[in-house]
N, C-alpha and C. Protein backbone atom coordinates (compact mmCIF):
# COMPACT_ATOMS: atom_id res chain seq x y z
N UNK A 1 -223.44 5.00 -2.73
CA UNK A 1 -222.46 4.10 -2.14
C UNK A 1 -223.21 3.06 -1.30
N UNK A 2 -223.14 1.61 -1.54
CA UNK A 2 -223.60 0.77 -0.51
C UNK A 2 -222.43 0.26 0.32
N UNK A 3 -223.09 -0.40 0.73
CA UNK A 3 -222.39 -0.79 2.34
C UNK A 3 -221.45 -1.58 2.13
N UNK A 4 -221.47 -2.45 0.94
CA UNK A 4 -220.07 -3.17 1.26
C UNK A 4 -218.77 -2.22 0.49
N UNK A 5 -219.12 -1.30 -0.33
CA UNK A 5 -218.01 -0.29 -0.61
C UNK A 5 -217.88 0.78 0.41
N UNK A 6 -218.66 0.91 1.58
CA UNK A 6 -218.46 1.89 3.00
C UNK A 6 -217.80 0.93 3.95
N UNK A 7 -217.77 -0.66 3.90
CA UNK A 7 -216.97 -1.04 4.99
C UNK A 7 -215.73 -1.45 4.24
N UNK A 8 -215.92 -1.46 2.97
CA UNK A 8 -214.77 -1.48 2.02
C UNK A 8 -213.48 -0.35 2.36
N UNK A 9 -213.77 0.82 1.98
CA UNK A 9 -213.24 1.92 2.31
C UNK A 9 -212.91 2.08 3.79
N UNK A 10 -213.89 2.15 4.83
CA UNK A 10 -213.30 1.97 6.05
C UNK A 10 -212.23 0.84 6.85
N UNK A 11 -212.24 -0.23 5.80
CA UNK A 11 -211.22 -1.57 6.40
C UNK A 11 -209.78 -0.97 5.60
N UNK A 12 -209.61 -0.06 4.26
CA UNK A 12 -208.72 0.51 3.28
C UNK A 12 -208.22 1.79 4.60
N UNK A 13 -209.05 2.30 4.73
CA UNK A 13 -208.40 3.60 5.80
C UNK A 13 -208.16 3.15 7.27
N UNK A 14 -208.24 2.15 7.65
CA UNK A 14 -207.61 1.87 9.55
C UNK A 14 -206.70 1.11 8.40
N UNK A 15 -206.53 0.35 7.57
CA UNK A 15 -204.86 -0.36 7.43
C UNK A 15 -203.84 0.87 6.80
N UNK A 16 -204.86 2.17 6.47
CA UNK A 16 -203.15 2.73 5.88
C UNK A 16 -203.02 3.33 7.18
N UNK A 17 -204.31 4.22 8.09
CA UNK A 17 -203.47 4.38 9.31
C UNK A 17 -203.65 3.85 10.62
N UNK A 18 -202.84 2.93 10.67
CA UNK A 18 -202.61 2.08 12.21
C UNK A 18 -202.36 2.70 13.39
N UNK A 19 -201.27 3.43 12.87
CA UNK A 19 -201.30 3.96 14.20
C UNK A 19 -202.24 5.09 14.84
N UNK A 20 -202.48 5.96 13.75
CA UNK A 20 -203.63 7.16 14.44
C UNK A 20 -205.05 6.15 14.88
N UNK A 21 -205.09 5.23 13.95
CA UNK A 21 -206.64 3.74 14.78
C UNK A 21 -205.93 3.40 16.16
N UNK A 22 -204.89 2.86 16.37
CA UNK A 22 -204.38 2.47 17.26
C UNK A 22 -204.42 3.19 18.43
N UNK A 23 -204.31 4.35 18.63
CA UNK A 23 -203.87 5.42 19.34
C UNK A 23 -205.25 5.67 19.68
N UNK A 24 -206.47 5.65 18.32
CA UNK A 24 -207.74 6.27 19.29
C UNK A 24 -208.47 5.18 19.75
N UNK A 25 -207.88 3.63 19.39
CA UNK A 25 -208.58 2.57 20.35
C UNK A 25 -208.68 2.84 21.60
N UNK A 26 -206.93 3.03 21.92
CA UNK A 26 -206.51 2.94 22.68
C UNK A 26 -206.90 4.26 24.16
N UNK A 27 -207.29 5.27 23.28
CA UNK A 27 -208.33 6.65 24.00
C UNK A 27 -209.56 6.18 24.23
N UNK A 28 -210.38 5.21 23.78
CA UNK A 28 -211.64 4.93 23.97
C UNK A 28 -211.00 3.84 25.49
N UNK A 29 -210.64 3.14 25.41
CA UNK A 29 -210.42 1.87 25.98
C UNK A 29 -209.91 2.71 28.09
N UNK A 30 -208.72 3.58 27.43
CA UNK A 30 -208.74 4.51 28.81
C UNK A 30 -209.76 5.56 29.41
N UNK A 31 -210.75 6.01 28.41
CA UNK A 31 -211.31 6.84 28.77
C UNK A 31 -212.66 6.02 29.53
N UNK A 32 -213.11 4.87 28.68
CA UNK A 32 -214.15 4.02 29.37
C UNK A 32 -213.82 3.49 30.97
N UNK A 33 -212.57 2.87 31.35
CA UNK A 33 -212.12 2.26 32.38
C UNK A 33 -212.14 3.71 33.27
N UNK A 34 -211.39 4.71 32.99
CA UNK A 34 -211.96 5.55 33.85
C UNK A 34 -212.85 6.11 34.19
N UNK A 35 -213.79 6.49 33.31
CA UNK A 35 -215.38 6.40 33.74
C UNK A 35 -215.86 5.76 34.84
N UNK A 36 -215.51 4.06 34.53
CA UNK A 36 -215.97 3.45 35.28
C UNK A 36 -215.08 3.18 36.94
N UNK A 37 -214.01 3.65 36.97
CA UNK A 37 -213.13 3.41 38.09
C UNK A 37 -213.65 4.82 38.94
N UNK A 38 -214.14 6.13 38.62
CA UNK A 38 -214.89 6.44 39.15
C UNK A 38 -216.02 6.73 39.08
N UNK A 39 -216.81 5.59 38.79
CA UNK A 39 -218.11 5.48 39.08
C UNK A 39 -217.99 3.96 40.70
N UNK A 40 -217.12 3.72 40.00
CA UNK A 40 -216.73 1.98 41.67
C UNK A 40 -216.24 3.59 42.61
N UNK A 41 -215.11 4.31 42.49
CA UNK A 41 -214.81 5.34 43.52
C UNK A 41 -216.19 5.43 44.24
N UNK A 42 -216.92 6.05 43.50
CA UNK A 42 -218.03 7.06 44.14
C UNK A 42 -219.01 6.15 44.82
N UNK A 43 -219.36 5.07 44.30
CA UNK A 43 -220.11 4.06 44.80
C UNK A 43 -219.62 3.39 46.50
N UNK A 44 -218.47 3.22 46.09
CA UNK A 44 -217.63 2.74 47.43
C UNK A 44 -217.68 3.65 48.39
N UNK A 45 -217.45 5.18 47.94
CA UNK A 45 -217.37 6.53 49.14
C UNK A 45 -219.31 6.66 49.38
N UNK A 46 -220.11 6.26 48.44
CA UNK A 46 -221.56 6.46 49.43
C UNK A 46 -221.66 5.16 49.93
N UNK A 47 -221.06 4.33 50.31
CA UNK A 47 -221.23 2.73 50.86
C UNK A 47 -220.63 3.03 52.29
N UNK A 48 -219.26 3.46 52.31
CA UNK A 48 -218.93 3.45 53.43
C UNK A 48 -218.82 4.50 54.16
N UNK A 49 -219.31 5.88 53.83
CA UNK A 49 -220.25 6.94 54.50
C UNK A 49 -221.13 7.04 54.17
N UNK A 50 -221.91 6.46 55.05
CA UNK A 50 -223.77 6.38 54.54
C UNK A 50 -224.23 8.17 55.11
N UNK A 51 -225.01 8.49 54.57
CA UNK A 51 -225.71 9.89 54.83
C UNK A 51 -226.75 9.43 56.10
N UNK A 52 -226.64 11.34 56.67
CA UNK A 52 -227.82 10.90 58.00
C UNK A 52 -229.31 10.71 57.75
């Protein structure tokens, strides 16, 4: 199989299912922002209690 019949097939399987693609965009997209909302948390709590 070359590559343009592997992105062939993969552009054929997210249009029959949209919504299960949709749904795990949409898990990547929340799971990244929270990552990063606490990684700003944790950054902010050693900023404004500095250690002795």
């Amino acid at each position: 199989m070359n590559i343009i019949e592997s992105v062939t097939m993969a552009g054929r399987t997210l249009l029959s299912n949209r919504l299960r693609s949709a749904l795990t965009m949409l898990g990547i997209v929340i799971g990244n922002a929270s990552v990063i909302a606490m990684i700003g948390v944790g950054e902010a709590g050693q900023s404004t209690f500095p250690s002795n």
